[in-house]
N, C-alpha and C. Protein backbone atom coordinates (compact mmCIF):
# COMPACT_ATOMS: atom_id res chain seq x y z
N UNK A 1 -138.46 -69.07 68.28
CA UNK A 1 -137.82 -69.37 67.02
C UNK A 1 -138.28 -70.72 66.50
N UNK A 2 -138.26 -70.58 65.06
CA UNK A 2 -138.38 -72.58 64.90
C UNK A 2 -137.53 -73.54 65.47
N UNK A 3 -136.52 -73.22 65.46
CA UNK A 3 -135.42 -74.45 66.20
C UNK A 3 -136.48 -74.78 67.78
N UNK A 4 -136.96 -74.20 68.63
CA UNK A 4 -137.96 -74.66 69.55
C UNK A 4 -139.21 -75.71 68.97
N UNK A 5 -139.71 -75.69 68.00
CA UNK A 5 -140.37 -76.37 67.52
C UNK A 5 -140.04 -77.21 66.41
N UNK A 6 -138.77 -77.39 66.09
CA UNK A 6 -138.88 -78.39 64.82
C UNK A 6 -137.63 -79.40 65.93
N UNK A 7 -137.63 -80.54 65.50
CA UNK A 7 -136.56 -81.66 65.83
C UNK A 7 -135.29 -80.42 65.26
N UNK A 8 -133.93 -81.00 65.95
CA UNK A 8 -132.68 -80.79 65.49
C UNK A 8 -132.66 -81.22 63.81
N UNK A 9 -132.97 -82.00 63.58
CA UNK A 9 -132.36 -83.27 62.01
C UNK A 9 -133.31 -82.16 61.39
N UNK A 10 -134.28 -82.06 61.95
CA UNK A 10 -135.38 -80.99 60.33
C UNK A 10 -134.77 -79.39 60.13
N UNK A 11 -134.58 -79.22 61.63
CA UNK A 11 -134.18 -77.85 61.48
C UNK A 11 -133.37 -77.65 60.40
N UNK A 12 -132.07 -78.98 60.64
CA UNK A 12 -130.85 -78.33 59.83
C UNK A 12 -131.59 -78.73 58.01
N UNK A 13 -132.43 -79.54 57.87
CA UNK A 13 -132.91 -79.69 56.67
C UNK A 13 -133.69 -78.49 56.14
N UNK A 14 -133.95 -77.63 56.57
CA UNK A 14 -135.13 -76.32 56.59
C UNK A 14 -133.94 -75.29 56.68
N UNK A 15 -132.83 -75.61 57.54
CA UNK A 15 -132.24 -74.03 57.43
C UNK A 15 -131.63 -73.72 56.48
N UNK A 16 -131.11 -74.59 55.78
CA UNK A 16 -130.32 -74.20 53.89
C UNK A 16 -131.63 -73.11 52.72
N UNK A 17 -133.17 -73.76 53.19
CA UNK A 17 -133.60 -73.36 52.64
C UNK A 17 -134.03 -71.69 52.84
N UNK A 18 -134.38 -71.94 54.32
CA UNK A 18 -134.42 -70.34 55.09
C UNK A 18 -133.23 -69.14 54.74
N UNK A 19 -132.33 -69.88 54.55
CA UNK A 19 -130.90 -68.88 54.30
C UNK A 19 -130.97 -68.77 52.99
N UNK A 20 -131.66 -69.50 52.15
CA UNK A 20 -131.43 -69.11 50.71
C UNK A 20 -132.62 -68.14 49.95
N UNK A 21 -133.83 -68.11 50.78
CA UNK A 21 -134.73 -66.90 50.48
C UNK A 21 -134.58 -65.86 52.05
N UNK A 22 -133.38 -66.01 52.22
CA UNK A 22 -133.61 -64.57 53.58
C UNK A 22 -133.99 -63.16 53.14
N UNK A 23 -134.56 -62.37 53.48
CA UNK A 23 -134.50 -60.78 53.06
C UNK A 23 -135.74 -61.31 51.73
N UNK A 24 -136.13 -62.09 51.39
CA UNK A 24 -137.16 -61.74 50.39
C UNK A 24 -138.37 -62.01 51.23
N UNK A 25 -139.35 -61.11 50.25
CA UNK A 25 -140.72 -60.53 50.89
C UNK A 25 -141.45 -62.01 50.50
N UNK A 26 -141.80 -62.77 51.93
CA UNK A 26 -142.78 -64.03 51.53
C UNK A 26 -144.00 -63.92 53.00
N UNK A 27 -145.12 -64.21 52.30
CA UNK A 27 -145.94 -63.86 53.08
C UNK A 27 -147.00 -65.71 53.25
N UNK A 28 -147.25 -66.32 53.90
CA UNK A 28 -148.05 -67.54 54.26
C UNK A 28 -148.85 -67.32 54.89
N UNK A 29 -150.32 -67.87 54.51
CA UNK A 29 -151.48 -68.08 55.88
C UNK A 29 -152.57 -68.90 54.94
N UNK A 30 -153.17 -69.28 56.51
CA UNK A 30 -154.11 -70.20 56.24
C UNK A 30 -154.99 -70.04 55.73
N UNK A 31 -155.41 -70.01 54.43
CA UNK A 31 -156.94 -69.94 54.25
C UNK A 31 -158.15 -70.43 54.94
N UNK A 32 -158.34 -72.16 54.63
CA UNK A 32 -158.99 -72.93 55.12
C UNK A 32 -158.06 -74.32 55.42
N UNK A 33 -158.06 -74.15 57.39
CA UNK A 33 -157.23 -75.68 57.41
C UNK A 33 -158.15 -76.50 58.13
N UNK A 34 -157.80 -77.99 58.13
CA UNK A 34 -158.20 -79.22 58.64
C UNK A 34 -157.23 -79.64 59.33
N UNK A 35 -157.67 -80.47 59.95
CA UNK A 35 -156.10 -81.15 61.10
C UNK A 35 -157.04 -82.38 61.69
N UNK A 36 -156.09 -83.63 61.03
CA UNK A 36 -156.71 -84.66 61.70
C UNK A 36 -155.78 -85.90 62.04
N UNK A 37 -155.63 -86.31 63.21
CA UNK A 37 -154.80 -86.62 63.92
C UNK A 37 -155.02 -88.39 63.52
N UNK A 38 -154.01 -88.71 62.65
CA UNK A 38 -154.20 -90.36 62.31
C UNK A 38 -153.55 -91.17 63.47
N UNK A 39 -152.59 -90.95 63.46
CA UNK A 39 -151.65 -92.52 64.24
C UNK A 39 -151.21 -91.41 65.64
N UNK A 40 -151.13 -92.25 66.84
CA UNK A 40 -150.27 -91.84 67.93
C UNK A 40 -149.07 -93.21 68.31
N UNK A 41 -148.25 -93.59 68.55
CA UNK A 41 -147.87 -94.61 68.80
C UNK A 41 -146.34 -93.68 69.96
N UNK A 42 -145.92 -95.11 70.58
CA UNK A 42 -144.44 -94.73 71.70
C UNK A 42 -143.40 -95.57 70.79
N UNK A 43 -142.49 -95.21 70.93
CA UNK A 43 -141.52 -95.26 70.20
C UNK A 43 -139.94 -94.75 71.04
N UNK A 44 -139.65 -95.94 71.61
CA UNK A 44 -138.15 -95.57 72.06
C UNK A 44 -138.39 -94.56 73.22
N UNK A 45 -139.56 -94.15 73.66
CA UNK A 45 -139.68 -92.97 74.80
C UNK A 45 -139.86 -91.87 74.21
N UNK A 46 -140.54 -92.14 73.27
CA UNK A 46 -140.86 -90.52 72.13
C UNK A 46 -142.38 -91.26 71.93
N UNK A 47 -143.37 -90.26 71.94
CA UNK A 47 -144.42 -90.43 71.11
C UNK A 47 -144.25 -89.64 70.24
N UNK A 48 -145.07 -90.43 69.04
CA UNK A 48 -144.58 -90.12 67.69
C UNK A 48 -146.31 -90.28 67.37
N UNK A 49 -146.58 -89.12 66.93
CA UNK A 49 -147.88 -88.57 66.09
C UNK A 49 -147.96 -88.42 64.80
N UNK A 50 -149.08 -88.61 64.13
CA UNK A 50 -148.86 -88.52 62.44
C UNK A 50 -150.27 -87.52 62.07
N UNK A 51 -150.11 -86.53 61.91
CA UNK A 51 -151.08 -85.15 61.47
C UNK A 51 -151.20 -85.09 60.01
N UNK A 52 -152.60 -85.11 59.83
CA UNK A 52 -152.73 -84.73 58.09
C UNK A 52 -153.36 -83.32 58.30
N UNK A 53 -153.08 -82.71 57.49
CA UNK A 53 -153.41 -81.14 57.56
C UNK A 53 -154.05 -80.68 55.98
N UNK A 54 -154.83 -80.60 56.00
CA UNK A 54 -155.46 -80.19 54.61
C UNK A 54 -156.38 -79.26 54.11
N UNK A 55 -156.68 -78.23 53.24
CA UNK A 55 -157.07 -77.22 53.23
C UNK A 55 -156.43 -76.01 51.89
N UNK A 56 -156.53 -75.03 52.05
CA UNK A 56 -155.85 -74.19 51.35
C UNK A 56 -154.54 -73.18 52.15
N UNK A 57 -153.90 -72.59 51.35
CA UNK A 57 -153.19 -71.78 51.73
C UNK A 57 -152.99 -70.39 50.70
N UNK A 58 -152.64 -69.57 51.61
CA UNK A 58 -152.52 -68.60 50.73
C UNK A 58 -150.64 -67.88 50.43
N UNK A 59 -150.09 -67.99 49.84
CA UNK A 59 -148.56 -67.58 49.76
C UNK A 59 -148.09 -66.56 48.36
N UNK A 60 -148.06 -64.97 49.02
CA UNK A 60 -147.70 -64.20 48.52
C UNK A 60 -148.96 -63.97 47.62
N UNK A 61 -150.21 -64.19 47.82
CA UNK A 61 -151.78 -63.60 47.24
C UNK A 61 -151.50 -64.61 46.44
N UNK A 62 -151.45 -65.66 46.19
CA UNK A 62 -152.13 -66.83 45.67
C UNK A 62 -152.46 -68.02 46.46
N UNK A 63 -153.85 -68.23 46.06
CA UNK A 63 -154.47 -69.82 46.98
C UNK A 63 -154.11 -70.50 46.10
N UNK A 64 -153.46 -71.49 46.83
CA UNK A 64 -152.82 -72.84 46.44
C UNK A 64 -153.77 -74.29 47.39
N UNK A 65 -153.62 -75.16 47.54
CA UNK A 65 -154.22 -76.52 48.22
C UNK A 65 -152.79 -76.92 48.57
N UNK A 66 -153.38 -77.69 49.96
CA UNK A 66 -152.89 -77.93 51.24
C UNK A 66 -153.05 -79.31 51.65
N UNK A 67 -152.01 -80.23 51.59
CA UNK A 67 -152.11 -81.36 51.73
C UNK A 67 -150.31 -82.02 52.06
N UNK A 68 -150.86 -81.95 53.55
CA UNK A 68 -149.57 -82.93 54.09
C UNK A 68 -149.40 -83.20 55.29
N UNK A 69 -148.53 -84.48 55.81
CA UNK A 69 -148.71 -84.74 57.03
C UNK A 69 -147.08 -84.65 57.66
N UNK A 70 -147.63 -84.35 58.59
CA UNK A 70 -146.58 -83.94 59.71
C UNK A 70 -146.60 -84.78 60.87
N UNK A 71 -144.97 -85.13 61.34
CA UNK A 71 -144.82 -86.43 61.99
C UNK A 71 -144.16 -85.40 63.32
N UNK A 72 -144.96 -85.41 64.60
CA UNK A 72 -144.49 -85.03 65.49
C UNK A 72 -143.96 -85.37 66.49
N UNK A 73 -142.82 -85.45 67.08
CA UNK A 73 -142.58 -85.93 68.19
C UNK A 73 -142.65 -85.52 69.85
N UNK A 74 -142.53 -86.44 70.82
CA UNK A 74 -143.05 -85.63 71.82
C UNK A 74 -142.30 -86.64 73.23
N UNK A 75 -141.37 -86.48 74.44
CA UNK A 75 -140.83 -86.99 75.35
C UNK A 75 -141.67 -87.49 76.18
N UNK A 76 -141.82 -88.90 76.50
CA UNK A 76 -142.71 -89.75 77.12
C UNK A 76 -142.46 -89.08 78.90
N UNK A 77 -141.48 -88.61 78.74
CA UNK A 77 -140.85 -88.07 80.10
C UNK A 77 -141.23 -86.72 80.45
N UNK A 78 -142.04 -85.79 79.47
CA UNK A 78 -142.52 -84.69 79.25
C UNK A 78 -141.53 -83.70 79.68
N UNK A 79 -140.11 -83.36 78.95
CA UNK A 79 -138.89 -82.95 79.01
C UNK A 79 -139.14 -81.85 78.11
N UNK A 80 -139.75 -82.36 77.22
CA UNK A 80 -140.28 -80.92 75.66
C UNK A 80 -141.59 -80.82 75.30
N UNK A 81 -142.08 -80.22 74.79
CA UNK A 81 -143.36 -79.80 73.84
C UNK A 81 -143.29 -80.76 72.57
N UNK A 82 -144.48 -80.40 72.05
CA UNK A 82 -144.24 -81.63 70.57
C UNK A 82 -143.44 -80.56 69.48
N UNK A 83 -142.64 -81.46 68.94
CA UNK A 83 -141.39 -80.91 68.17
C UNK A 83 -141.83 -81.66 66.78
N UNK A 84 -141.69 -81.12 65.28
CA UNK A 84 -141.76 -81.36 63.85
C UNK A 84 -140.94 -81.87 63.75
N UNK A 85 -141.13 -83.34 63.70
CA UNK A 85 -139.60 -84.43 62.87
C UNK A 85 -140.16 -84.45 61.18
N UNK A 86 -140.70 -84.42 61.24
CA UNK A 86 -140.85 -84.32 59.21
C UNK A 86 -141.86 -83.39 58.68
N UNK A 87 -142.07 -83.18 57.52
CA UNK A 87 -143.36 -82.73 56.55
C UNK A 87 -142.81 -84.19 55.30
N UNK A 88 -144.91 -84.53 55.07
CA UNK A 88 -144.88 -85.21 53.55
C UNK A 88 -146.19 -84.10 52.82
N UNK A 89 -145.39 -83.81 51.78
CA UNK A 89 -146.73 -83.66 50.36
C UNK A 89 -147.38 -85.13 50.46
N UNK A 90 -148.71 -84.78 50.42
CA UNK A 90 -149.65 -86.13 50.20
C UNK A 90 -150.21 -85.93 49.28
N UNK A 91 -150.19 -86.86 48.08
CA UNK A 91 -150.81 -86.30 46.74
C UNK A 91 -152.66 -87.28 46.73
């Protein structure tokens, strides 16, 4: 499920939205992605990663452009997998 992969704080920010298109037909994939890994830093016993991801996407047969970074976190204690604490649009 996503709750395995997103932080608690995003989940609940993402699940208002999930519940408000449930049951409608939405379809996402990658056209063409990039992934390039800017910052790693420790933080409180969390490493904290900063991913720019850029490229196209395709949602419901239209290509759209793909641009944003994702802040991941990850237990210095290796307790979890890396977990999604944010998304930014990068203009």
């Amino acid at each position: 499920t996503l709750r395995d992969f997103l932080t608690p704080e995003l989940f609940k920010e993402l699940e208002v939205d999930m519940k408000a298109s449930w049951g409608s037909n939405q379809k996402t994939e990658a056209v063409d992605l990039k992934a390039e890994v800017l910052e790693v830093v420790t933080e409180a016993g969390v490493y904290v990663a900063s991913v720019k991801f850029s490229g196209q996407i395709r949602e419901n047969g239209v290509v759209s452009p793909l641009n944003e970074m994702w802040h991941m976190e990850k237990s210095v204690n290796g307790s979890s997998g890396w977990r999604v604490a944010g998304i930014q649009q990068v203009s």
